[in-house]
C-alpha atoms as a PDB file:
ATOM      1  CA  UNK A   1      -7.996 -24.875  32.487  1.00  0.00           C
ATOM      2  CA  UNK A   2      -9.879 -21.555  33.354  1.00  0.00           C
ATOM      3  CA  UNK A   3      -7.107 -19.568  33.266  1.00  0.00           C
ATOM      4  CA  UNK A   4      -6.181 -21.091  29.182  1.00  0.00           C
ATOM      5  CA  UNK A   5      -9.546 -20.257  28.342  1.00  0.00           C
ATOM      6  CA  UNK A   6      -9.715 -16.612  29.706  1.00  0.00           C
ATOM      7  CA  UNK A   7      -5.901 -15.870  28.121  1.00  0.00           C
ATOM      8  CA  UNK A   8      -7.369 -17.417  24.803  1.00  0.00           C
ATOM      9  CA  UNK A   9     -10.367 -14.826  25.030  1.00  0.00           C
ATOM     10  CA  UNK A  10      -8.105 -11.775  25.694  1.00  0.00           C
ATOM     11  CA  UNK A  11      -5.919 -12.958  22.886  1.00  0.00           C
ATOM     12  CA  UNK A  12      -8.955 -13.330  20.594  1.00  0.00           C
ATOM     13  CA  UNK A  13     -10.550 -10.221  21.387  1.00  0.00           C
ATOM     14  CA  UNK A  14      -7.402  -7.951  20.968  1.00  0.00           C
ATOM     15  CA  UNK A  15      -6.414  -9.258  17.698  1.00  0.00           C
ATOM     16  CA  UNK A  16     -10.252  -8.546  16.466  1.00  0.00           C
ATOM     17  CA  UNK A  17      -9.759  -4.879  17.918  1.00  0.00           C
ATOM     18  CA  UNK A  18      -6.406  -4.504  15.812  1.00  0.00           C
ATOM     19  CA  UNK A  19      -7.976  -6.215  12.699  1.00  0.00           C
ATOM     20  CA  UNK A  20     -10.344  -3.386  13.391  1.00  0.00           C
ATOM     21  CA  UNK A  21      -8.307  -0.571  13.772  1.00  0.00           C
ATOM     22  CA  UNK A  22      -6.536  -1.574  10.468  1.00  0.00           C
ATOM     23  CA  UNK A  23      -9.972  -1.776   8.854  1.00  0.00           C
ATOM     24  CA  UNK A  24     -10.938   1.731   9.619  1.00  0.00           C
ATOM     25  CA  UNK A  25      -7.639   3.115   9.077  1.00  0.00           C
ATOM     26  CA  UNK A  26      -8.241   1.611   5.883  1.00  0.00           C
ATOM     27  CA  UNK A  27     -11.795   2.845   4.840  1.00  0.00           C
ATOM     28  CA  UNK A  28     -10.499   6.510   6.228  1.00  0.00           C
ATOM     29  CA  UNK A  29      -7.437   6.141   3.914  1.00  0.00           C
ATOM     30  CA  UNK A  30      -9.668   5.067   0.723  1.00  0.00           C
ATOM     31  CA  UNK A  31     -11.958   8.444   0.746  1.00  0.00           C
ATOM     32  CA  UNK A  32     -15.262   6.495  -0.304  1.00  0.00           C
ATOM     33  CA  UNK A  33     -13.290   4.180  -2.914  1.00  0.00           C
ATOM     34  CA  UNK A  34     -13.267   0.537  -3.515  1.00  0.00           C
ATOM     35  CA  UNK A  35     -10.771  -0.706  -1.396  1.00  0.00           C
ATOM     36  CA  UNK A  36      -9.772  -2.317  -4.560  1.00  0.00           C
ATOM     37  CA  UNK A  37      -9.709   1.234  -6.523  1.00  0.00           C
ATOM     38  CA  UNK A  38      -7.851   2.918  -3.349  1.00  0.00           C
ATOM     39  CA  UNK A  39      -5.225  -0.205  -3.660  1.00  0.00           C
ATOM     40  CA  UNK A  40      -4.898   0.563  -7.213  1.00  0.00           C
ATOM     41  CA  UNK A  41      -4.239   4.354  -6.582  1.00  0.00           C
ATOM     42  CA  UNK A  42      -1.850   3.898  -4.003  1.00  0.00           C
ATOM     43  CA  UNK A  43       0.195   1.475  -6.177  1.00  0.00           C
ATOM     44  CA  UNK A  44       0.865   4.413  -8.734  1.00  0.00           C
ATOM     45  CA  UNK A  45       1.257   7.007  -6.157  1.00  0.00           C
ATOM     46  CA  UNK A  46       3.867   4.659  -4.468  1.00  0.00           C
ATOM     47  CA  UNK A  47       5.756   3.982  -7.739  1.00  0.00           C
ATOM     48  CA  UNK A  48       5.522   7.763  -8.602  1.00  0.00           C
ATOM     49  CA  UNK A  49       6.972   8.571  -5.442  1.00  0.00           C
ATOM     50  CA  UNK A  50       9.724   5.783  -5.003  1.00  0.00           C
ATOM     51  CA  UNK A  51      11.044   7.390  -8.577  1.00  0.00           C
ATOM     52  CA  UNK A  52      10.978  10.222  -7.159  1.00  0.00           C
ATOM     53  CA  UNK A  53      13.269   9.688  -3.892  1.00  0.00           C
ATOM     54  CA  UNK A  54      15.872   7.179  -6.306  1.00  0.00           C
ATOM     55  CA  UNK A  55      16.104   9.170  -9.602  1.00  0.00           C
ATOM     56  CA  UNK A  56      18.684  11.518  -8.034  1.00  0.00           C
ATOM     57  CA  UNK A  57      20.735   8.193  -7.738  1.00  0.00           C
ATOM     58  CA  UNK A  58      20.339   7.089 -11.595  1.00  0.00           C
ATOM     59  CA  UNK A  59      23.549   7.693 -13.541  1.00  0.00           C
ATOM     60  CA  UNK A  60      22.872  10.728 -16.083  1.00  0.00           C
ATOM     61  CA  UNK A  61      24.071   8.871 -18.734  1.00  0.00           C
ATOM     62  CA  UNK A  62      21.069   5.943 -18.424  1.00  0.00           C
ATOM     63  CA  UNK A  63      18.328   8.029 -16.815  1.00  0.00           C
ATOM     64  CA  UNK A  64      16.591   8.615 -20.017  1.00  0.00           C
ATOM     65  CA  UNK A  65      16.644   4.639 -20.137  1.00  0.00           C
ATOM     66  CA  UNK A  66      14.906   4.175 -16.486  1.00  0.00           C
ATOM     67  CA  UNK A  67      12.636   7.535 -17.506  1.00  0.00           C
ATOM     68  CA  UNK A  68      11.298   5.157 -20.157  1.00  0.00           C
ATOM     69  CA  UNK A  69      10.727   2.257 -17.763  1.00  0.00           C
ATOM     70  CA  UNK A  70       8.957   4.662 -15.292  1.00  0.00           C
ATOM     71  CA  UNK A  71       6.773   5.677 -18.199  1.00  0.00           C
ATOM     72  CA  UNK A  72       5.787   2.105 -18.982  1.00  0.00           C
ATOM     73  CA  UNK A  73       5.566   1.206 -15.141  1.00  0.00           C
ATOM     74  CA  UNK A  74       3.059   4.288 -14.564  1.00  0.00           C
ATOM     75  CA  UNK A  75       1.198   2.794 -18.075  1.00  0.00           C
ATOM     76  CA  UNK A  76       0.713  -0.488 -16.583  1.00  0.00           C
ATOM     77  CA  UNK A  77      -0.621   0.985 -13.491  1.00  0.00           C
ATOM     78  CA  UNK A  78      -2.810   3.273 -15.298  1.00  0.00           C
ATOM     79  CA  UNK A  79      -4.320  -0.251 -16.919  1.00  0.00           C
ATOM     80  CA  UNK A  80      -5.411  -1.010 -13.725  1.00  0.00           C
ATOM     81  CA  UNK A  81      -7.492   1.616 -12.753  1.00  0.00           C
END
């Protein structure tokens, strides 16, 4: 039963040092923000940048169509910062 209990220590100590890592890779990545704030941010960024791979893909006839939906997209985003 030894053996169970040290595997279930090593198993329990590596996940806290991952849930670590993620949290300081986290805090690094928010600049002194909110984690909230820097979730916020990265939401817009990500939509801003997602548009920006795809629109070459949009058919020229409808892009002024999904340039409006960007536009309200970024809006709603804004509303949450």
């Amino acid at each position: 039963m030894s053996q169970a209990n040290d595997w279930m220590a090593g198993w329990l100590k590596a996940q806290q040092g991952y849930w670590r890592a993620w949290e300081d890779l986290a805090r690094r990545a928010a600049d002194g923000k909110t984690p909230e704030d820097a979730y916020r941010q990265r939401l817009g960024e990500g939509l801003e940048q997602w548009w920006k791979t795809v629109s070459a893909l949009a058919p020229t006839d409808g892009r002024a169509v999904f340039d409006k939906l960007m536009r309200a997209g970024q809006g709603y985003f804004a509303l949450a910062e």
